[in-house]
N, C-alpha and C. Protein backbone atom coordinates (compact mmCIF):
# COMPACT_ATOMS: atom_id res chain seq x y z
N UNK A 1 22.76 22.80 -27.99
CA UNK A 1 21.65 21.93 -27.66
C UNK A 1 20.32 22.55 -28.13
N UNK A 2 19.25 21.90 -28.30
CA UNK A 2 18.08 22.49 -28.79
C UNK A 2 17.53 23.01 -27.42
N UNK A 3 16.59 23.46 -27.73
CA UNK A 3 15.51 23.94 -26.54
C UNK A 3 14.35 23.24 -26.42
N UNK A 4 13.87 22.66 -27.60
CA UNK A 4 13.05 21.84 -27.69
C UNK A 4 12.92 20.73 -26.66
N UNK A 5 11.56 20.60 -25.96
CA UNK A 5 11.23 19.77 -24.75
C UNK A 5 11.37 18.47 -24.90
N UNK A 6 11.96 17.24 -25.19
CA UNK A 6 12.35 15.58 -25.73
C UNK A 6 10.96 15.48 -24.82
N UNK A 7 10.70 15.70 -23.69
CA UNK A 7 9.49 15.03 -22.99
C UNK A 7 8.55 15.08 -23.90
N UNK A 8 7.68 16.52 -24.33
CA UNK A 8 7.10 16.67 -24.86
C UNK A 8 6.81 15.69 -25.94
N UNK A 9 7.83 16.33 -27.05
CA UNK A 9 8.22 15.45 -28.54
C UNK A 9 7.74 14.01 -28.39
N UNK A 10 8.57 13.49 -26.86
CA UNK A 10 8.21 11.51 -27.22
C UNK A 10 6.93 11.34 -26.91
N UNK A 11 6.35 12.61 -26.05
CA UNK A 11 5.01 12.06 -25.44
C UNK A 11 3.73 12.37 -26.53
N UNK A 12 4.00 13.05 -27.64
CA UNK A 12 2.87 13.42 -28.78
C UNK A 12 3.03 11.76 -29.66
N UNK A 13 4.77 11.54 -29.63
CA UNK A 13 4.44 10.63 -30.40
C UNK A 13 4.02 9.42 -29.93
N UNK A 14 4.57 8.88 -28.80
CA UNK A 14 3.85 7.66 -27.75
C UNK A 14 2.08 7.80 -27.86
N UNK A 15 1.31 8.94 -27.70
CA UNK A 15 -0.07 9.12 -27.47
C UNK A 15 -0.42 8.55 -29.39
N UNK A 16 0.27 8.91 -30.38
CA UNK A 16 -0.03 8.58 -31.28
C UNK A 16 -0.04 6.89 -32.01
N UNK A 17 0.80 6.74 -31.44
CA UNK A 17 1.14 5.20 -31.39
C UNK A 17 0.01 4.48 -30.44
N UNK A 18 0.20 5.21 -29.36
CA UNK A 18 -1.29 4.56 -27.99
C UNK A 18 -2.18 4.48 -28.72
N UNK A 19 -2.78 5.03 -29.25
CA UNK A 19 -4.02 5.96 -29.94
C UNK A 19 -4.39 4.08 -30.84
N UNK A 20 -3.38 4.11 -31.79
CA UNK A 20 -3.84 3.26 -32.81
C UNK A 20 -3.86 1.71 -31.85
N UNK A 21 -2.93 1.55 -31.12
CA UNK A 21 -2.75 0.49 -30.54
C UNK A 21 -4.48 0.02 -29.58
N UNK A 22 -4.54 1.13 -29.11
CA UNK A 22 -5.92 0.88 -28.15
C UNK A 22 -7.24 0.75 -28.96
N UNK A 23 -6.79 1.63 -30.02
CA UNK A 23 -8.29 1.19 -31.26
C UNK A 23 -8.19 -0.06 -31.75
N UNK A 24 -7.24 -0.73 -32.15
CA UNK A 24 -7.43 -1.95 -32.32
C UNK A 24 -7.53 -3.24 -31.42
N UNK A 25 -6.82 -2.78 -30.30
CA UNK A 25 -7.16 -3.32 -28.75
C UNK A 25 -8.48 -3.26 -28.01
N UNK A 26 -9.55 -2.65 -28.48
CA UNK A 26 -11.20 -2.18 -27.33
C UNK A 26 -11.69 -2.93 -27.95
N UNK A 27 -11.25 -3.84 -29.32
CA UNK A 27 -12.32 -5.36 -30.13
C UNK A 27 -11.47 -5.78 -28.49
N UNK A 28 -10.83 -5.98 -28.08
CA UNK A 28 -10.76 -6.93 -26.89
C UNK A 28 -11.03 -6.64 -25.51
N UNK A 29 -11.39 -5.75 -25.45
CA UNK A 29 -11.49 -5.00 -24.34
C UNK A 29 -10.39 -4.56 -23.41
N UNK A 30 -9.71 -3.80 -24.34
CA UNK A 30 -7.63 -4.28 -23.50
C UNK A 30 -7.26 -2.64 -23.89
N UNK A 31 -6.49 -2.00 -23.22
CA UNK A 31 -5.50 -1.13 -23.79
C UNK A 31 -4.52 -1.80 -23.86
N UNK A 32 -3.20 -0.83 -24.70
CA UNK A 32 -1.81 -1.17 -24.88
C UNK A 32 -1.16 -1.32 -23.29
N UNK A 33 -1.93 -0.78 -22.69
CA UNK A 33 -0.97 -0.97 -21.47
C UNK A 33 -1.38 -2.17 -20.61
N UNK A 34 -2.75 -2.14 -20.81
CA UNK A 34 -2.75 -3.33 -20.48
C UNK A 34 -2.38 -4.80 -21.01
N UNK A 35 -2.25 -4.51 -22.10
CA UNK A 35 -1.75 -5.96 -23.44
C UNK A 35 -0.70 -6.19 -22.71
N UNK A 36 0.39 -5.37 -23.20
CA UNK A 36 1.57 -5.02 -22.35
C UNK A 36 1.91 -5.61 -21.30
N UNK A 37 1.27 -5.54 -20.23
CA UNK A 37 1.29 -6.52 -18.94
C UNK A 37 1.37 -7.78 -19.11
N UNK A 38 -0.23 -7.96 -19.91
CA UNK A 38 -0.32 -9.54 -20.09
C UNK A 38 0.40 -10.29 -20.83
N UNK A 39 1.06 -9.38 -21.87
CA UNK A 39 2.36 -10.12 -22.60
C UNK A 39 3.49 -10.42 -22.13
N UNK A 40 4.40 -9.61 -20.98
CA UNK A 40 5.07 -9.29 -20.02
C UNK A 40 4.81 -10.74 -19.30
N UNK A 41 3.65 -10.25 -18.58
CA UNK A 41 4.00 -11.40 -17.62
C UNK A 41 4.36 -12.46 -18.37
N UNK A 42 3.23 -13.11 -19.43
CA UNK A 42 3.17 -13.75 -20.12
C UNK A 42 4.04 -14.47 -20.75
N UNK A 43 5.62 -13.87 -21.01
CA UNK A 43 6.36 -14.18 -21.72
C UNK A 43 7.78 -14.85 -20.83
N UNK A 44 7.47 -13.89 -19.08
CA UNK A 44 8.37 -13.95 -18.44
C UNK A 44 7.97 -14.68 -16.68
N UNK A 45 6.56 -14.67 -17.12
CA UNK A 45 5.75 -15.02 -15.53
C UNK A 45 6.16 -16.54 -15.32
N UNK A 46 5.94 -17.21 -13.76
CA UNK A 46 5.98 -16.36 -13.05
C UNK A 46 7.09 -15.71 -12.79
N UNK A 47 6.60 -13.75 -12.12
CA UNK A 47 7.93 -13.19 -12.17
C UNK A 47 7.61 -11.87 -10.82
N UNK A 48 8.06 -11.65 -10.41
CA UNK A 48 7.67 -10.96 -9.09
C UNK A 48 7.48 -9.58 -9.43
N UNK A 49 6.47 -8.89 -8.73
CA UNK A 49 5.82 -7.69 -9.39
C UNK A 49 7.05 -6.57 -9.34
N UNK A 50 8.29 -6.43 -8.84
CA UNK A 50 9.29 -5.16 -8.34
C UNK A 50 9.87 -5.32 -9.89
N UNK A 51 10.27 -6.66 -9.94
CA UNK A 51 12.03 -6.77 -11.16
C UNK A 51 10.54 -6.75 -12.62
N UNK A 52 9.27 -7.06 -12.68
CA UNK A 52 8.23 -6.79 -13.79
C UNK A 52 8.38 -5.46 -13.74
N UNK A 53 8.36 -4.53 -13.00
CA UNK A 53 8.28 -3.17 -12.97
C UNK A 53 9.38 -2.38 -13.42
N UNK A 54 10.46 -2.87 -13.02
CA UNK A 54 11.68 -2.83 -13.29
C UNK A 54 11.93 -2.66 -15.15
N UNK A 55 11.58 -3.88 -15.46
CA UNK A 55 11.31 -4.81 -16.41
C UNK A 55 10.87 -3.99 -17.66
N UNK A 56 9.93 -3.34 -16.82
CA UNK A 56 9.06 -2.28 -17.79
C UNK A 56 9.57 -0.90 -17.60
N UNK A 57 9.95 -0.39 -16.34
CA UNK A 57 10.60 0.34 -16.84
C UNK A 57 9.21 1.65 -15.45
N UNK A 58 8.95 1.34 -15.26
CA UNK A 58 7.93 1.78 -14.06
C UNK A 58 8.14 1.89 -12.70
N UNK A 59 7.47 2.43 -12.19
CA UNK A 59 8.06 2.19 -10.32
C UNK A 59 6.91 1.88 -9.95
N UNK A 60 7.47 0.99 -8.78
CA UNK A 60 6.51 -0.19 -7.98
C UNK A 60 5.01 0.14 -7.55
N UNK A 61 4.39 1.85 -7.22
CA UNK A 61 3.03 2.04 -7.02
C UNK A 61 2.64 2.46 -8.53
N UNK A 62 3.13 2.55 -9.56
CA UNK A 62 2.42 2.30 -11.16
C UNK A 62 1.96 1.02 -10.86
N UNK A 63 3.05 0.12 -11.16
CA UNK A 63 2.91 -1.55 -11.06
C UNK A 63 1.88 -1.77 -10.32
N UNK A 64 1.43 -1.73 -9.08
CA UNK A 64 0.81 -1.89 -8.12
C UNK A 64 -0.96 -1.80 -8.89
N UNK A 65 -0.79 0.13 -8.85
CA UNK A 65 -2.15 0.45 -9.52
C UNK A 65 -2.62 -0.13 -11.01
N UNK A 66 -1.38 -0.38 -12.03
CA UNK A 66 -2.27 -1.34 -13.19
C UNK A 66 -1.85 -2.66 -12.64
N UNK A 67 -1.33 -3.63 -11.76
CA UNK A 67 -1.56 -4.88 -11.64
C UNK A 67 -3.42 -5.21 -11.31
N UNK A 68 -3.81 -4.58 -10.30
CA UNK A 68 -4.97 -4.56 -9.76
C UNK A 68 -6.17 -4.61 -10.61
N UNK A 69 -6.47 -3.97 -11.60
CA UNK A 69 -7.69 -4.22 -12.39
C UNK A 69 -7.72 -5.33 -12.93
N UNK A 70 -6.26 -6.09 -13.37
CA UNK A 70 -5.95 -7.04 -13.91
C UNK A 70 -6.12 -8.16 -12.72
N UNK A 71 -5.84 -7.86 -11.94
CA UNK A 71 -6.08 -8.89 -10.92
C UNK A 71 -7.25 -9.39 -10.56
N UNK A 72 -8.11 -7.95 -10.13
CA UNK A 72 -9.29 -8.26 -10.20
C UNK A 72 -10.05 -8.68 -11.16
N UNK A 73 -9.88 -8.52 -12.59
CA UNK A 73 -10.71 -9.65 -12.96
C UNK A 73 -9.84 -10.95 -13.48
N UNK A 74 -9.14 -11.02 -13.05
CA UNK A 74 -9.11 -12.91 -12.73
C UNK A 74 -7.98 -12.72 -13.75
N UNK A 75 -7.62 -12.13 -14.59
CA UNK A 75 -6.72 -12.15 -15.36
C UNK A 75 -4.54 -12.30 -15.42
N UNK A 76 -4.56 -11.91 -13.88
CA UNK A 76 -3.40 -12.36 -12.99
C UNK A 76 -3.60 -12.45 -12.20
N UNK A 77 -2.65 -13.60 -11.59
CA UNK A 77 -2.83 -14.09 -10.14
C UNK A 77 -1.38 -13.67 -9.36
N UNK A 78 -1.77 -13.76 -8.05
CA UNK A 78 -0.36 -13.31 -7.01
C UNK A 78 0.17 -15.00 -7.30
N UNK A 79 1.07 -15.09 -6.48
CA UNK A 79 1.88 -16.44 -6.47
C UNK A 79 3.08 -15.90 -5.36
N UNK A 80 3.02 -17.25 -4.82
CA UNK A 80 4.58 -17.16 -3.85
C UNK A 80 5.91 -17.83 -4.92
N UNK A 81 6.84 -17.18 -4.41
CA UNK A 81 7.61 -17.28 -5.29
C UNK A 81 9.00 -17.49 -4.39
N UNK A 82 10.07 -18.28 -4.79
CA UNK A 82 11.15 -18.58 -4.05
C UNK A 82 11.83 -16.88 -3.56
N UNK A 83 12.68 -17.09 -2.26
CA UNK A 83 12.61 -15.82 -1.79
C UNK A 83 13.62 -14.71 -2.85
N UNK A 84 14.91 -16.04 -3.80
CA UNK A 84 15.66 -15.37 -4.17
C UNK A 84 15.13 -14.48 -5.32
N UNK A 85 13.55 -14.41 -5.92
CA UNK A 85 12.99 -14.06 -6.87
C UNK A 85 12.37 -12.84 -6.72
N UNK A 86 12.67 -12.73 -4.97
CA UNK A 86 11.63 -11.30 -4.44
C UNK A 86 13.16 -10.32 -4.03
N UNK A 87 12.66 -8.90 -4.15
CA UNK A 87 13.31 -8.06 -3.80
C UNK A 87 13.54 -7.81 -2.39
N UNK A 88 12.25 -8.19 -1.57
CA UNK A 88 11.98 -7.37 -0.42
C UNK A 88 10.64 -8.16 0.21
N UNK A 89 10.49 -8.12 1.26
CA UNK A 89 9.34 -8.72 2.23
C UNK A 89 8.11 -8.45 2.00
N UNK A 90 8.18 -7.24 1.08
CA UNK A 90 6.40 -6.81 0.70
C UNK A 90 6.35 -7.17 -0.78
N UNK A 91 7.31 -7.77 -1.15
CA UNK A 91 7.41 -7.92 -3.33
C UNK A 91 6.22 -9.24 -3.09
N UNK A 92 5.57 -9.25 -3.95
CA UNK A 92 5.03 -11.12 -4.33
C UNK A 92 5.20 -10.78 -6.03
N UNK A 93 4.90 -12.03 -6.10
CA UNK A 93 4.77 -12.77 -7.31
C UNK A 93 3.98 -12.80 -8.07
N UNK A 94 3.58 -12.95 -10.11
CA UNK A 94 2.37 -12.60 -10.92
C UNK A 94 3.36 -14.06 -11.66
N UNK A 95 1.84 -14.33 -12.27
CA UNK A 95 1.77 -15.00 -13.32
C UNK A 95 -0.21 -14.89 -13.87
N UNK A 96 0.00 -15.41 -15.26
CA UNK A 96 -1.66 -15.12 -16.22
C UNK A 96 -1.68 -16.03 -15.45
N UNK A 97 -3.58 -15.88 -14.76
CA UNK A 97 -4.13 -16.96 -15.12
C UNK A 97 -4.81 -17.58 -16.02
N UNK A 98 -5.25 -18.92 -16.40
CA UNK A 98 -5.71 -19.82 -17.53
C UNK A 98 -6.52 -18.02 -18.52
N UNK A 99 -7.74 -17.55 -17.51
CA UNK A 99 -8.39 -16.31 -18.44
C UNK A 99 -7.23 -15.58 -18.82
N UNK A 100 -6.33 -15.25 -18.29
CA UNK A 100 -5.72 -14.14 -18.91
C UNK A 100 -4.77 -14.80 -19.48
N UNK A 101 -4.11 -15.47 -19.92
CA UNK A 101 -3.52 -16.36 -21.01
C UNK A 101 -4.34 -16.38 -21.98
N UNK A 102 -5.76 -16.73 -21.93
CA UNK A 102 -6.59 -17.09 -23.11
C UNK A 102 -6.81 -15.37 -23.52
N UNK A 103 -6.64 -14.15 -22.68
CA UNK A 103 -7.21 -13.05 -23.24
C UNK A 103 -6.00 -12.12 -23.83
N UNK A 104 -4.74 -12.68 -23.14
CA UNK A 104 -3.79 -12.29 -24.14
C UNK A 104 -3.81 -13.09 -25.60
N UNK A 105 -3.32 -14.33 -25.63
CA UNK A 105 -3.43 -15.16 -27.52
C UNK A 105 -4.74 -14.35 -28.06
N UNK A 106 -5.91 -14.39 -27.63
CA UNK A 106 -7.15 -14.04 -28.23
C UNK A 106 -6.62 -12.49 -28.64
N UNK A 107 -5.69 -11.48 -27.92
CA UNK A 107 -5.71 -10.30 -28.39
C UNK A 107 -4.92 -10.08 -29.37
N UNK A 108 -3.66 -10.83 -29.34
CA UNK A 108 -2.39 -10.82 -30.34
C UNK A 108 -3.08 -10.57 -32.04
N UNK A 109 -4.26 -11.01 -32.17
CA UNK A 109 -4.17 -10.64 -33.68
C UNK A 109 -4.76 -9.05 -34.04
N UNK A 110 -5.59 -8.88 -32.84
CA UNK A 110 -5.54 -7.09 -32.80
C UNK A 110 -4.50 -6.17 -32.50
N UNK A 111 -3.56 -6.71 -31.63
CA UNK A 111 -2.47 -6.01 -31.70
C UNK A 111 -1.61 -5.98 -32.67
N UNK A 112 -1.29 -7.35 -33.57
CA UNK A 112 -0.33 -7.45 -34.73
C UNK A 112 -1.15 -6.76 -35.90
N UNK A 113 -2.35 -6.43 -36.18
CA UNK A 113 -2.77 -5.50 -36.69
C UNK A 113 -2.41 -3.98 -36.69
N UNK A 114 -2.67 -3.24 -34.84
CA UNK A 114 -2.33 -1.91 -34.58
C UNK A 114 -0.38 -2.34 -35.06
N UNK A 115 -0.04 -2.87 -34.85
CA UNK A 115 1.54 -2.81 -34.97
C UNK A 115 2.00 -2.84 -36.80
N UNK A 116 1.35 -3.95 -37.55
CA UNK A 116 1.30 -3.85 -39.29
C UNK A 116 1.14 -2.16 -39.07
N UNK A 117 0.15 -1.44 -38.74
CA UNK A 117 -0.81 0.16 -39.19
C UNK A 117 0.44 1.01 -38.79
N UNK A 118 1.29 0.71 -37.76
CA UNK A 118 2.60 1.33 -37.55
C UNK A 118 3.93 1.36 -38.52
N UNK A 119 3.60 0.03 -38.43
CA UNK A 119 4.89 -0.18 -38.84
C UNK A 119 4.89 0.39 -40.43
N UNK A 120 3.05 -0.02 -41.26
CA UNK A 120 3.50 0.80 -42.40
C UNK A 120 3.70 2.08 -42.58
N UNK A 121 3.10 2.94 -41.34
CA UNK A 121 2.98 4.44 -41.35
C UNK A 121 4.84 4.98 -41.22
N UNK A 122 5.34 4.20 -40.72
CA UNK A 122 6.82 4.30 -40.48
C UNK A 122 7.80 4.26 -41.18
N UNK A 123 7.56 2.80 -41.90
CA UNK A 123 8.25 2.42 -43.12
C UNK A 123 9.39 1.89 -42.42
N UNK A 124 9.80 0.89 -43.05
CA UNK A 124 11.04 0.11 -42.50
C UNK A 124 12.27 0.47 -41.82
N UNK A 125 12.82 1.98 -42.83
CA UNK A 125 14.01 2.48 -42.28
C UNK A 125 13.77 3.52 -41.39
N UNK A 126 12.82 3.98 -40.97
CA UNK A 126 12.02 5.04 -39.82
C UNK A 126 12.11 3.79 -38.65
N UNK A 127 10.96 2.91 -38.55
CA UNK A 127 10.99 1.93 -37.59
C UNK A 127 12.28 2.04 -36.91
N UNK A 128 12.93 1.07 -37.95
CA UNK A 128 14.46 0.70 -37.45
C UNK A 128 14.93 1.61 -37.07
N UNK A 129 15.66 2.73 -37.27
CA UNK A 129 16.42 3.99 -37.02
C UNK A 129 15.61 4.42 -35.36
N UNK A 130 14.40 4.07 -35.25
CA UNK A 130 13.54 4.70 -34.15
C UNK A 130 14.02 3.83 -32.91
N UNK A 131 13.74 2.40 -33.46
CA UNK A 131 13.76 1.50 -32.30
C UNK A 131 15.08 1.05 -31.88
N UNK A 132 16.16 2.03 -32.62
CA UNK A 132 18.16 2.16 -32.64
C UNK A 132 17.89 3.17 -31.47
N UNK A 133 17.22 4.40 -31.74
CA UNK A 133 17.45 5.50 -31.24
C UNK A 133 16.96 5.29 -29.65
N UNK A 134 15.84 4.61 -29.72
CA UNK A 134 15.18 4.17 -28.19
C UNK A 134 15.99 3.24 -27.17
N UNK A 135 15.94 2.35 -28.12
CA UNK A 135 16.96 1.75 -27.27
C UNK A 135 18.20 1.94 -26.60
N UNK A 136 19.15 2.95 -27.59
CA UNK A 136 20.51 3.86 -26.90
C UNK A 136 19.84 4.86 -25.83
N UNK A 137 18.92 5.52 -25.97
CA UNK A 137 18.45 6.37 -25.09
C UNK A 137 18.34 5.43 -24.06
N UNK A 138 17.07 4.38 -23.86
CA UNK A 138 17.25 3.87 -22.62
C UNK A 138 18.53 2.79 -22.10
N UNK A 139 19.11 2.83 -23.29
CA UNK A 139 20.60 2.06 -22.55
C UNK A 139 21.22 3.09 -21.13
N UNK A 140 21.23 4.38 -22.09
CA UNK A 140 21.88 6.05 -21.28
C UNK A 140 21.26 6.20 -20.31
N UNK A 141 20.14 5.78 -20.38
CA UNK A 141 19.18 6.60 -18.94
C UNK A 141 19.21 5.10 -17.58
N UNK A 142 19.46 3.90 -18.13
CA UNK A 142 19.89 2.96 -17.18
C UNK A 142 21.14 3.18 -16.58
N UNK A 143 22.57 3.49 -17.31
CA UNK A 143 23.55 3.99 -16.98
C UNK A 143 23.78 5.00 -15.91
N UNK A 144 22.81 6.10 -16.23
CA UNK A 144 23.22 7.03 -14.98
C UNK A 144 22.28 6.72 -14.19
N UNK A 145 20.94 5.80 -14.21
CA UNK A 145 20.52 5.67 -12.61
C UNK A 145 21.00 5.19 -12.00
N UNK A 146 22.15 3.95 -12.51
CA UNK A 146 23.23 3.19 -11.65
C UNK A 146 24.39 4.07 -11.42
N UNK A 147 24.36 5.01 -12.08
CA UNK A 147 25.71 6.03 -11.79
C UNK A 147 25.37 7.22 -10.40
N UNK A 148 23.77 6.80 -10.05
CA UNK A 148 23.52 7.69 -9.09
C UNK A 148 23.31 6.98 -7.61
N UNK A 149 24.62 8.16 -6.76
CA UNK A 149 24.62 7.33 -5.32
C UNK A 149 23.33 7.03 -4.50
């Protein structure tokens, strides 16, 4: 096995990828993580903040702390949601509202920009091979959290 830290390694390259994504994201006033959300919900809302978290891949006081800025400015709303959609008695519900619908489409062409600046820095068979490799990794790492009692 190497010795080499994988935390480390993914986290120089994630900050590098962040990096370009958020420079082309502050014409909107958005980070990637926040895009992220609003696309999320966006794509899947309404959807209850635990299985979004889930979703993403986060635990529920992340979710919590970036739902909130977003909330507060008007950009998602809570929603009740049928019970079979909630995890638990304290879960509620997100969906964009009308602003944050309009501030996600309005961002998509700065982001499909930071993503072109990637994707050429990568090159087709890098990309691909990367987004093979990520995906088996987090297939593996879903596997044993369900493999743990």
């Amino acid at each position: 096995m190497l010795s080499q830290c994988s935390c480390s390694t993914l986290r120089q390259l994630t900050r590098k990828m962040t990096n370009i994504y958020d420079h082309y994201l502050a014409a909107d006033e958005l980070t990637i993580s926040q895009y992220s959300l609003l696309a999320r919900i966006g794509k899947y809302g309404p959807i209850g903040a635990i299985p979004l978290a889930v979703n993403m891949g986060m635990d529920r006081s992340t979710m919590s702390r970036t739902l909130k800025p977003l909330i507060a400015l008007g950009w998602i709303e809570t929603v009740d949601l049928p019970l079979a959609m909630l995890t638990d008695k304290r879960s509620f519900g997100v969906r964009l509202s009308s602003t944050g619908r309009d501030k996600w489409q309005k961002s998509m062409p700065n982001w499909r920009k930071a993503q072109n600046e990637i994707d050429a820095i990568l090159g087709d068979e890098t990309h691909h091979a990367l987004m093979n490799l990520v995906d088996t990794a987090n297939h593996k790492f879903e596997q044993h959290e369900h493999a743990i009692p």
